[in-house]
PDB file of N, CA and C in Angstrom:
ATOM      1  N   UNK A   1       1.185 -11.013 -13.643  1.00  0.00           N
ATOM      2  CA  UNK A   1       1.150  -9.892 -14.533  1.00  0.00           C
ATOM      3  C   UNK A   1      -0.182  -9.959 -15.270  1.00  0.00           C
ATOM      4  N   UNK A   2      -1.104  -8.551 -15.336  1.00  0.00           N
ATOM      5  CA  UNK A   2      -2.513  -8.837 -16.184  1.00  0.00           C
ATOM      6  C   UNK A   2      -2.181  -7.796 -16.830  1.00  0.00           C
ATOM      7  N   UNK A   3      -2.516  -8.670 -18.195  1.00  0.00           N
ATOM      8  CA  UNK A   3      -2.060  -7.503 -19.388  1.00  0.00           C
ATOM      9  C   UNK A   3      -2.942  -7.756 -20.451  1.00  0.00           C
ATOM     10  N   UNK A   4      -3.540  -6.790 -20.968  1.00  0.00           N
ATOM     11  CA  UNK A   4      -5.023  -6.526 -22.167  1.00  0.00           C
ATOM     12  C   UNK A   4      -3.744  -7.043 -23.661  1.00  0.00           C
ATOM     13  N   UNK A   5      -4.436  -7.270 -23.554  1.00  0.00           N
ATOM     14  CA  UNK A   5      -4.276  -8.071 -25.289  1.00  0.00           C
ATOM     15  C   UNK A   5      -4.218  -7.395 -26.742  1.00  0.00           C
ATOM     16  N   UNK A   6      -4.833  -6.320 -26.401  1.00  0.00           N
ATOM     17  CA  UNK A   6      -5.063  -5.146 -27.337  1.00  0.00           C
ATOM     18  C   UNK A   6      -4.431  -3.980 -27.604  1.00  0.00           C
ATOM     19  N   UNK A   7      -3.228  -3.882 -26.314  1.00  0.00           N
ATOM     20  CA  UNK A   7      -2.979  -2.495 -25.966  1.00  0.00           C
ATOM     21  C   UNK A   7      -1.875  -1.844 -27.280  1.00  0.00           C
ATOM     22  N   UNK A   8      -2.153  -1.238 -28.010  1.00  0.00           N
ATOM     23  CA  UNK A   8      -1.171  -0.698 -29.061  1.00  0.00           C
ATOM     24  C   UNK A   8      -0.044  -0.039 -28.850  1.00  0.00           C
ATOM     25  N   UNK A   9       0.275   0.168 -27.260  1.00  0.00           N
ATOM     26  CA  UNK A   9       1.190   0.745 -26.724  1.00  0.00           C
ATOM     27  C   UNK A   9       2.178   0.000 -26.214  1.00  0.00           C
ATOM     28  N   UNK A  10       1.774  -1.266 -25.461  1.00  0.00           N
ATOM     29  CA  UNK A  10       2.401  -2.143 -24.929  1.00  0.00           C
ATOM     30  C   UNK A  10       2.396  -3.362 -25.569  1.00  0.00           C
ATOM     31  N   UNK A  11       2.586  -3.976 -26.090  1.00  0.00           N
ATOM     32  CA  UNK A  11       2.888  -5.574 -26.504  1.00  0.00           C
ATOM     33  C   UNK A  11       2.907  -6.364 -25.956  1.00  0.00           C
ATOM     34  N   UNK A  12       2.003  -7.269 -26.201  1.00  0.00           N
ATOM     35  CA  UNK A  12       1.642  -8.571 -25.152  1.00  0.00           C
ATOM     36  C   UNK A  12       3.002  -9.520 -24.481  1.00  0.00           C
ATOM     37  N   UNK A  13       4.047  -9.221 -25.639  1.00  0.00           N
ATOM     38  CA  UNK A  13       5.574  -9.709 -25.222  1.00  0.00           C
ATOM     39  C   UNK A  13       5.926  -9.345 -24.596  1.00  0.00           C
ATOM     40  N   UNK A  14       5.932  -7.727 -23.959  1.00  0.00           N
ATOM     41  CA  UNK A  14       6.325  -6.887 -22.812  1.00  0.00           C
ATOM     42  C   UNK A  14       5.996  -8.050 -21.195  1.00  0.00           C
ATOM     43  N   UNK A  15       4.437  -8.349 -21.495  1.00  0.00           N
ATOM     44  CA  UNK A  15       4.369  -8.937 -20.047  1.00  0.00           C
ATOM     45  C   UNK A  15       5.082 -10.343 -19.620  1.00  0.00           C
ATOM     46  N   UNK A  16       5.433 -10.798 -20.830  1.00  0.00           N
ATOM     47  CA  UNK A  16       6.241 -12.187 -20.620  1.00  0.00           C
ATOM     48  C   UNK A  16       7.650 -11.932 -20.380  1.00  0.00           C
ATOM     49  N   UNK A  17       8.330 -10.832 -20.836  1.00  0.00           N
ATOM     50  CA  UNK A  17       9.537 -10.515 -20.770  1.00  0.00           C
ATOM     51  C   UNK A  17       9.555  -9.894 -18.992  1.00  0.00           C
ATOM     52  N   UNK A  18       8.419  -9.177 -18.660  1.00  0.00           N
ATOM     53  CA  UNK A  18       8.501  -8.846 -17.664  1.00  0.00           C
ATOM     54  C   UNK A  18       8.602 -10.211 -16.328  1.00  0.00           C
ATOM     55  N   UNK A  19       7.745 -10.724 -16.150  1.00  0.00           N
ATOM     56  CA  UNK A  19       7.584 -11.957 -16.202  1.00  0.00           C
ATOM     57  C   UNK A  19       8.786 -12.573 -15.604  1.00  0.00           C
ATOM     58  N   UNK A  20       9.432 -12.905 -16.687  1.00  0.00           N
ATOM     59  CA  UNK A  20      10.803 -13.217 -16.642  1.00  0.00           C
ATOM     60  C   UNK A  20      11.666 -12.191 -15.577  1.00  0.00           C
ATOM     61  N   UNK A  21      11.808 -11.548 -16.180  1.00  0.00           N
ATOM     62  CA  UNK A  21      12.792 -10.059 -15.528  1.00  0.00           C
ATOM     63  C   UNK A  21      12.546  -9.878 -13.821  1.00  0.00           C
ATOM     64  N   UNK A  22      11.273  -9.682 -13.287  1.00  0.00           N
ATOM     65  CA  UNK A  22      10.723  -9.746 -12.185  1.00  0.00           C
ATOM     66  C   UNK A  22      11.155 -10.500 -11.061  1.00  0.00           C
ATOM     67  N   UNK A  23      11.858 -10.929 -10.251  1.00  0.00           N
ATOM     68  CA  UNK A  23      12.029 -11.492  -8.646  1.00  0.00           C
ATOM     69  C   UNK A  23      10.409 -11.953  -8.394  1.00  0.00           C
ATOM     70  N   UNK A  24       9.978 -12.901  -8.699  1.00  0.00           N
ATOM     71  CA  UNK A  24       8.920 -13.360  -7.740  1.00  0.00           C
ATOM     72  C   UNK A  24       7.798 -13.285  -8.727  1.00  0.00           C
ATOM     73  N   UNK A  25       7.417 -12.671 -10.289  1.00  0.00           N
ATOM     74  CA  UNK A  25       6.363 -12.787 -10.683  1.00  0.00           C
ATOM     75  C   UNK A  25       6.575 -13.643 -11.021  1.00  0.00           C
ATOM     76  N   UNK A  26       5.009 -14.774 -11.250  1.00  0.00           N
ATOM     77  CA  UNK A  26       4.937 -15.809 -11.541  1.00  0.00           C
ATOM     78  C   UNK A  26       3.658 -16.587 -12.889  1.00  0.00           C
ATOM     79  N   UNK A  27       3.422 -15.545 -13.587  1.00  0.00           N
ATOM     80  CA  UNK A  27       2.527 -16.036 -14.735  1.00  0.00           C
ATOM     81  C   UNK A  27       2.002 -14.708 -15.425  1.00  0.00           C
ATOM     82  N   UNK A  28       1.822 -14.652 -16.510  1.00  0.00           N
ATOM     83  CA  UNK A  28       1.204 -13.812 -17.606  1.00  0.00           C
ATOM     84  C   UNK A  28      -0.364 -13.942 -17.503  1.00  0.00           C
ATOM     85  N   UNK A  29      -1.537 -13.517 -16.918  1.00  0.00           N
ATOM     86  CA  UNK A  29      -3.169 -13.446 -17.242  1.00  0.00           C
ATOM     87  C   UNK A  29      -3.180 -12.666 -18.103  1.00  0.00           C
ATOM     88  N   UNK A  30      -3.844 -13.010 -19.381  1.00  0.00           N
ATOM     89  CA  UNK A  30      -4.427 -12.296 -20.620  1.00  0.00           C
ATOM     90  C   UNK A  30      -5.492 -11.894 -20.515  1.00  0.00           C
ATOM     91  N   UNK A  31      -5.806 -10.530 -20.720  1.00  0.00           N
ATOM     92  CA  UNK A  31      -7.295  -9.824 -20.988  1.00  0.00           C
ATOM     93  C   UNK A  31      -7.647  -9.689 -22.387  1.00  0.00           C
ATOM     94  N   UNK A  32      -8.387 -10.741 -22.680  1.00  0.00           N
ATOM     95  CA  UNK A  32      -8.723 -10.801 -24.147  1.00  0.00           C
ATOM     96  C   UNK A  32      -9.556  -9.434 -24.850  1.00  0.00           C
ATOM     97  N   UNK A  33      -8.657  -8.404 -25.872  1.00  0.00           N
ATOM     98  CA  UNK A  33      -9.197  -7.357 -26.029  1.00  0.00           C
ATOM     99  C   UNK A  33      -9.183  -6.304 -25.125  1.00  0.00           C
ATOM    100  N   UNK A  34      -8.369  -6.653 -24.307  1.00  0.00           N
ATOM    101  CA  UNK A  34      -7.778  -5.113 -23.444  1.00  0.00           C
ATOM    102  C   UNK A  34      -7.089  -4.519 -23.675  1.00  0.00           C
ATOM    103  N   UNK A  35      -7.341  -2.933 -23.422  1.00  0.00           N
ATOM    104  CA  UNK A  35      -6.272  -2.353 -23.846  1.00  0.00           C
ATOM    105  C   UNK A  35      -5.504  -1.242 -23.066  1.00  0.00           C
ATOM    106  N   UNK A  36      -4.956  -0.067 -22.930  1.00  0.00           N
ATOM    107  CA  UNK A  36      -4.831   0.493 -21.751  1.00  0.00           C
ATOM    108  C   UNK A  36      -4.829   0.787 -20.529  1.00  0.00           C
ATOM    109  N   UNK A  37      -6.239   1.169 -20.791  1.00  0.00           N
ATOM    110  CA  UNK A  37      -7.136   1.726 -19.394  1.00  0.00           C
ATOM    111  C   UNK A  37      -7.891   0.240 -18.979  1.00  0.00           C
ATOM    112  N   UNK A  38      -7.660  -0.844 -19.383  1.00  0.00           N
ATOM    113  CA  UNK A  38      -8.744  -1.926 -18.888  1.00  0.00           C
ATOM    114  C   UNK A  38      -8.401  -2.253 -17.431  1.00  0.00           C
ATOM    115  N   UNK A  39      -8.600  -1.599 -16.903  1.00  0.00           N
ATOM    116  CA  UNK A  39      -8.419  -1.770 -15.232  1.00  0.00           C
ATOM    117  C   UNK A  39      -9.953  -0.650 -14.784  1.00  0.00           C
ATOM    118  N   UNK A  40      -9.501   0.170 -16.151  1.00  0.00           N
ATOM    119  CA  UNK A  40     -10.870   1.002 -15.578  1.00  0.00           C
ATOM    120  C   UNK A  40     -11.821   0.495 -16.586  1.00  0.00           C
ATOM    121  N   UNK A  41     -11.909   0.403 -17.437  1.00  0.00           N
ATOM    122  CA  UNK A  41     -13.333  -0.362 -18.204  1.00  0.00           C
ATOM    123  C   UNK A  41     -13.411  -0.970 -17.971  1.00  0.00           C
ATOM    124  N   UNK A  42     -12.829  -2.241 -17.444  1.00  0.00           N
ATOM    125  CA  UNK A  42     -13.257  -3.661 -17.083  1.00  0.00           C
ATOM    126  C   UNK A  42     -12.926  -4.394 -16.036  1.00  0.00           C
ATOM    127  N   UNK A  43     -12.929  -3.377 -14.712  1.00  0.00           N
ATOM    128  CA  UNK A  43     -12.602  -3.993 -13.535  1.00  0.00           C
ATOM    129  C   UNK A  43     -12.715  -5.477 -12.449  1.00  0.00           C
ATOM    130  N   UNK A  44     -13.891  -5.512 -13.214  1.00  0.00           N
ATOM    131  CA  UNK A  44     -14.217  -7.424 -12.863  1.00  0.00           C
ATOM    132  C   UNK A  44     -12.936  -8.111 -12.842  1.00  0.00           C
ATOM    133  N   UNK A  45     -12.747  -8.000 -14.435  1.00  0.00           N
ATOM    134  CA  UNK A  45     -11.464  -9.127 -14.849  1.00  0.00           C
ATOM    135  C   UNK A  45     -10.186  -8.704 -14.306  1.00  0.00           C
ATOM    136  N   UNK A  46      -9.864  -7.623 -13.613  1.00  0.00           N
ATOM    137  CA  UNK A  46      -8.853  -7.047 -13.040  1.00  0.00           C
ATOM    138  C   UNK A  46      -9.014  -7.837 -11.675  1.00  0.00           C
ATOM    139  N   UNK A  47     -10.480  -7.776 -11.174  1.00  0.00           N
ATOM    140  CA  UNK A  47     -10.458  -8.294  -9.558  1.00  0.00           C
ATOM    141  C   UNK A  47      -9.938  -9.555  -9.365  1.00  0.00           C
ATOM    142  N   UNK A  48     -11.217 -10.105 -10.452  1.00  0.00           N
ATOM    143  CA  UNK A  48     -11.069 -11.659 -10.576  1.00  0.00           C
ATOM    144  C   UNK A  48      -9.400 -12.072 -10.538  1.00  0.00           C
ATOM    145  N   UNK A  49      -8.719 -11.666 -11.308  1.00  0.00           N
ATOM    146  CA  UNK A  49      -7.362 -12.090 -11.464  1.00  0.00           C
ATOM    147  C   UNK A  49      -6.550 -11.763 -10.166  1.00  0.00           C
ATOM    148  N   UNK A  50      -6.584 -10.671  -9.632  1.00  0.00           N
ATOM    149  CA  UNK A  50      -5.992 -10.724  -8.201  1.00  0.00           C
ATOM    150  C   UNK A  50      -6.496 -11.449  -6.659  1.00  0.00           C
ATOM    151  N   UNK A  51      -8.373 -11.583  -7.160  1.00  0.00           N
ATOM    152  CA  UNK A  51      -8.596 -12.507  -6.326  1.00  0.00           C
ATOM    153  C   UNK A  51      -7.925 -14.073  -6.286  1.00  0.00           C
ATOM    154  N   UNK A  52      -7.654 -14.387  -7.623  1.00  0.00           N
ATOM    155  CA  UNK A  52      -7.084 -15.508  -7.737  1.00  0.00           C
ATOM    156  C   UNK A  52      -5.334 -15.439  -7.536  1.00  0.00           C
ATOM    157  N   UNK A  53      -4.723 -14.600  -7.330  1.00  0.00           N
ATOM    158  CA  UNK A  53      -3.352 -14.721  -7.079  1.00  0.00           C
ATOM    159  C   UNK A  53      -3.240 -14.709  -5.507  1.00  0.00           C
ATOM    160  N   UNK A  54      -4.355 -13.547  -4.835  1.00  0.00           N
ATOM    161  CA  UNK A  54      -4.379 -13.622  -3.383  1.00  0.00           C
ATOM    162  C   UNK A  54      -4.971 -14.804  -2.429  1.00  0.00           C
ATOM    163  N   UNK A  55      -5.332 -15.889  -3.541  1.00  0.00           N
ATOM    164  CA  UNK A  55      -5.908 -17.053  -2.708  1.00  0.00           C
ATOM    165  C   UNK A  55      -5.122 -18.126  -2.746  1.00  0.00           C
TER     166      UNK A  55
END
């Protein structure tokens, strides 16, 4: 689960609860200061993190 840190909509607790809840997810990555849309402002840290789950 990659979840911005910032998001005023979602709560960083959401992704741990999800986390939990999920069949098969297996860890919380924090985007320090992300918020929403950080998949589109800050796509690096989006890659990076799935490059590292797909390896």
């Amino acid at each position: 689960m990659v979840w911005g840190t910032a998001d005023h909509f979602f709560e960083l607790k959401w992704a741990y609860w999800l986390v939990e809840t999920i069949p098969g997810a297996q860890r919380v990555v924090e985007v320090p200061d992300g918020k929403l849309f950080f998949p589109d402002e800050r796509p690096d840290e989006l890659v990076a993190a799935l490059r590292d789950f797909w390896s």
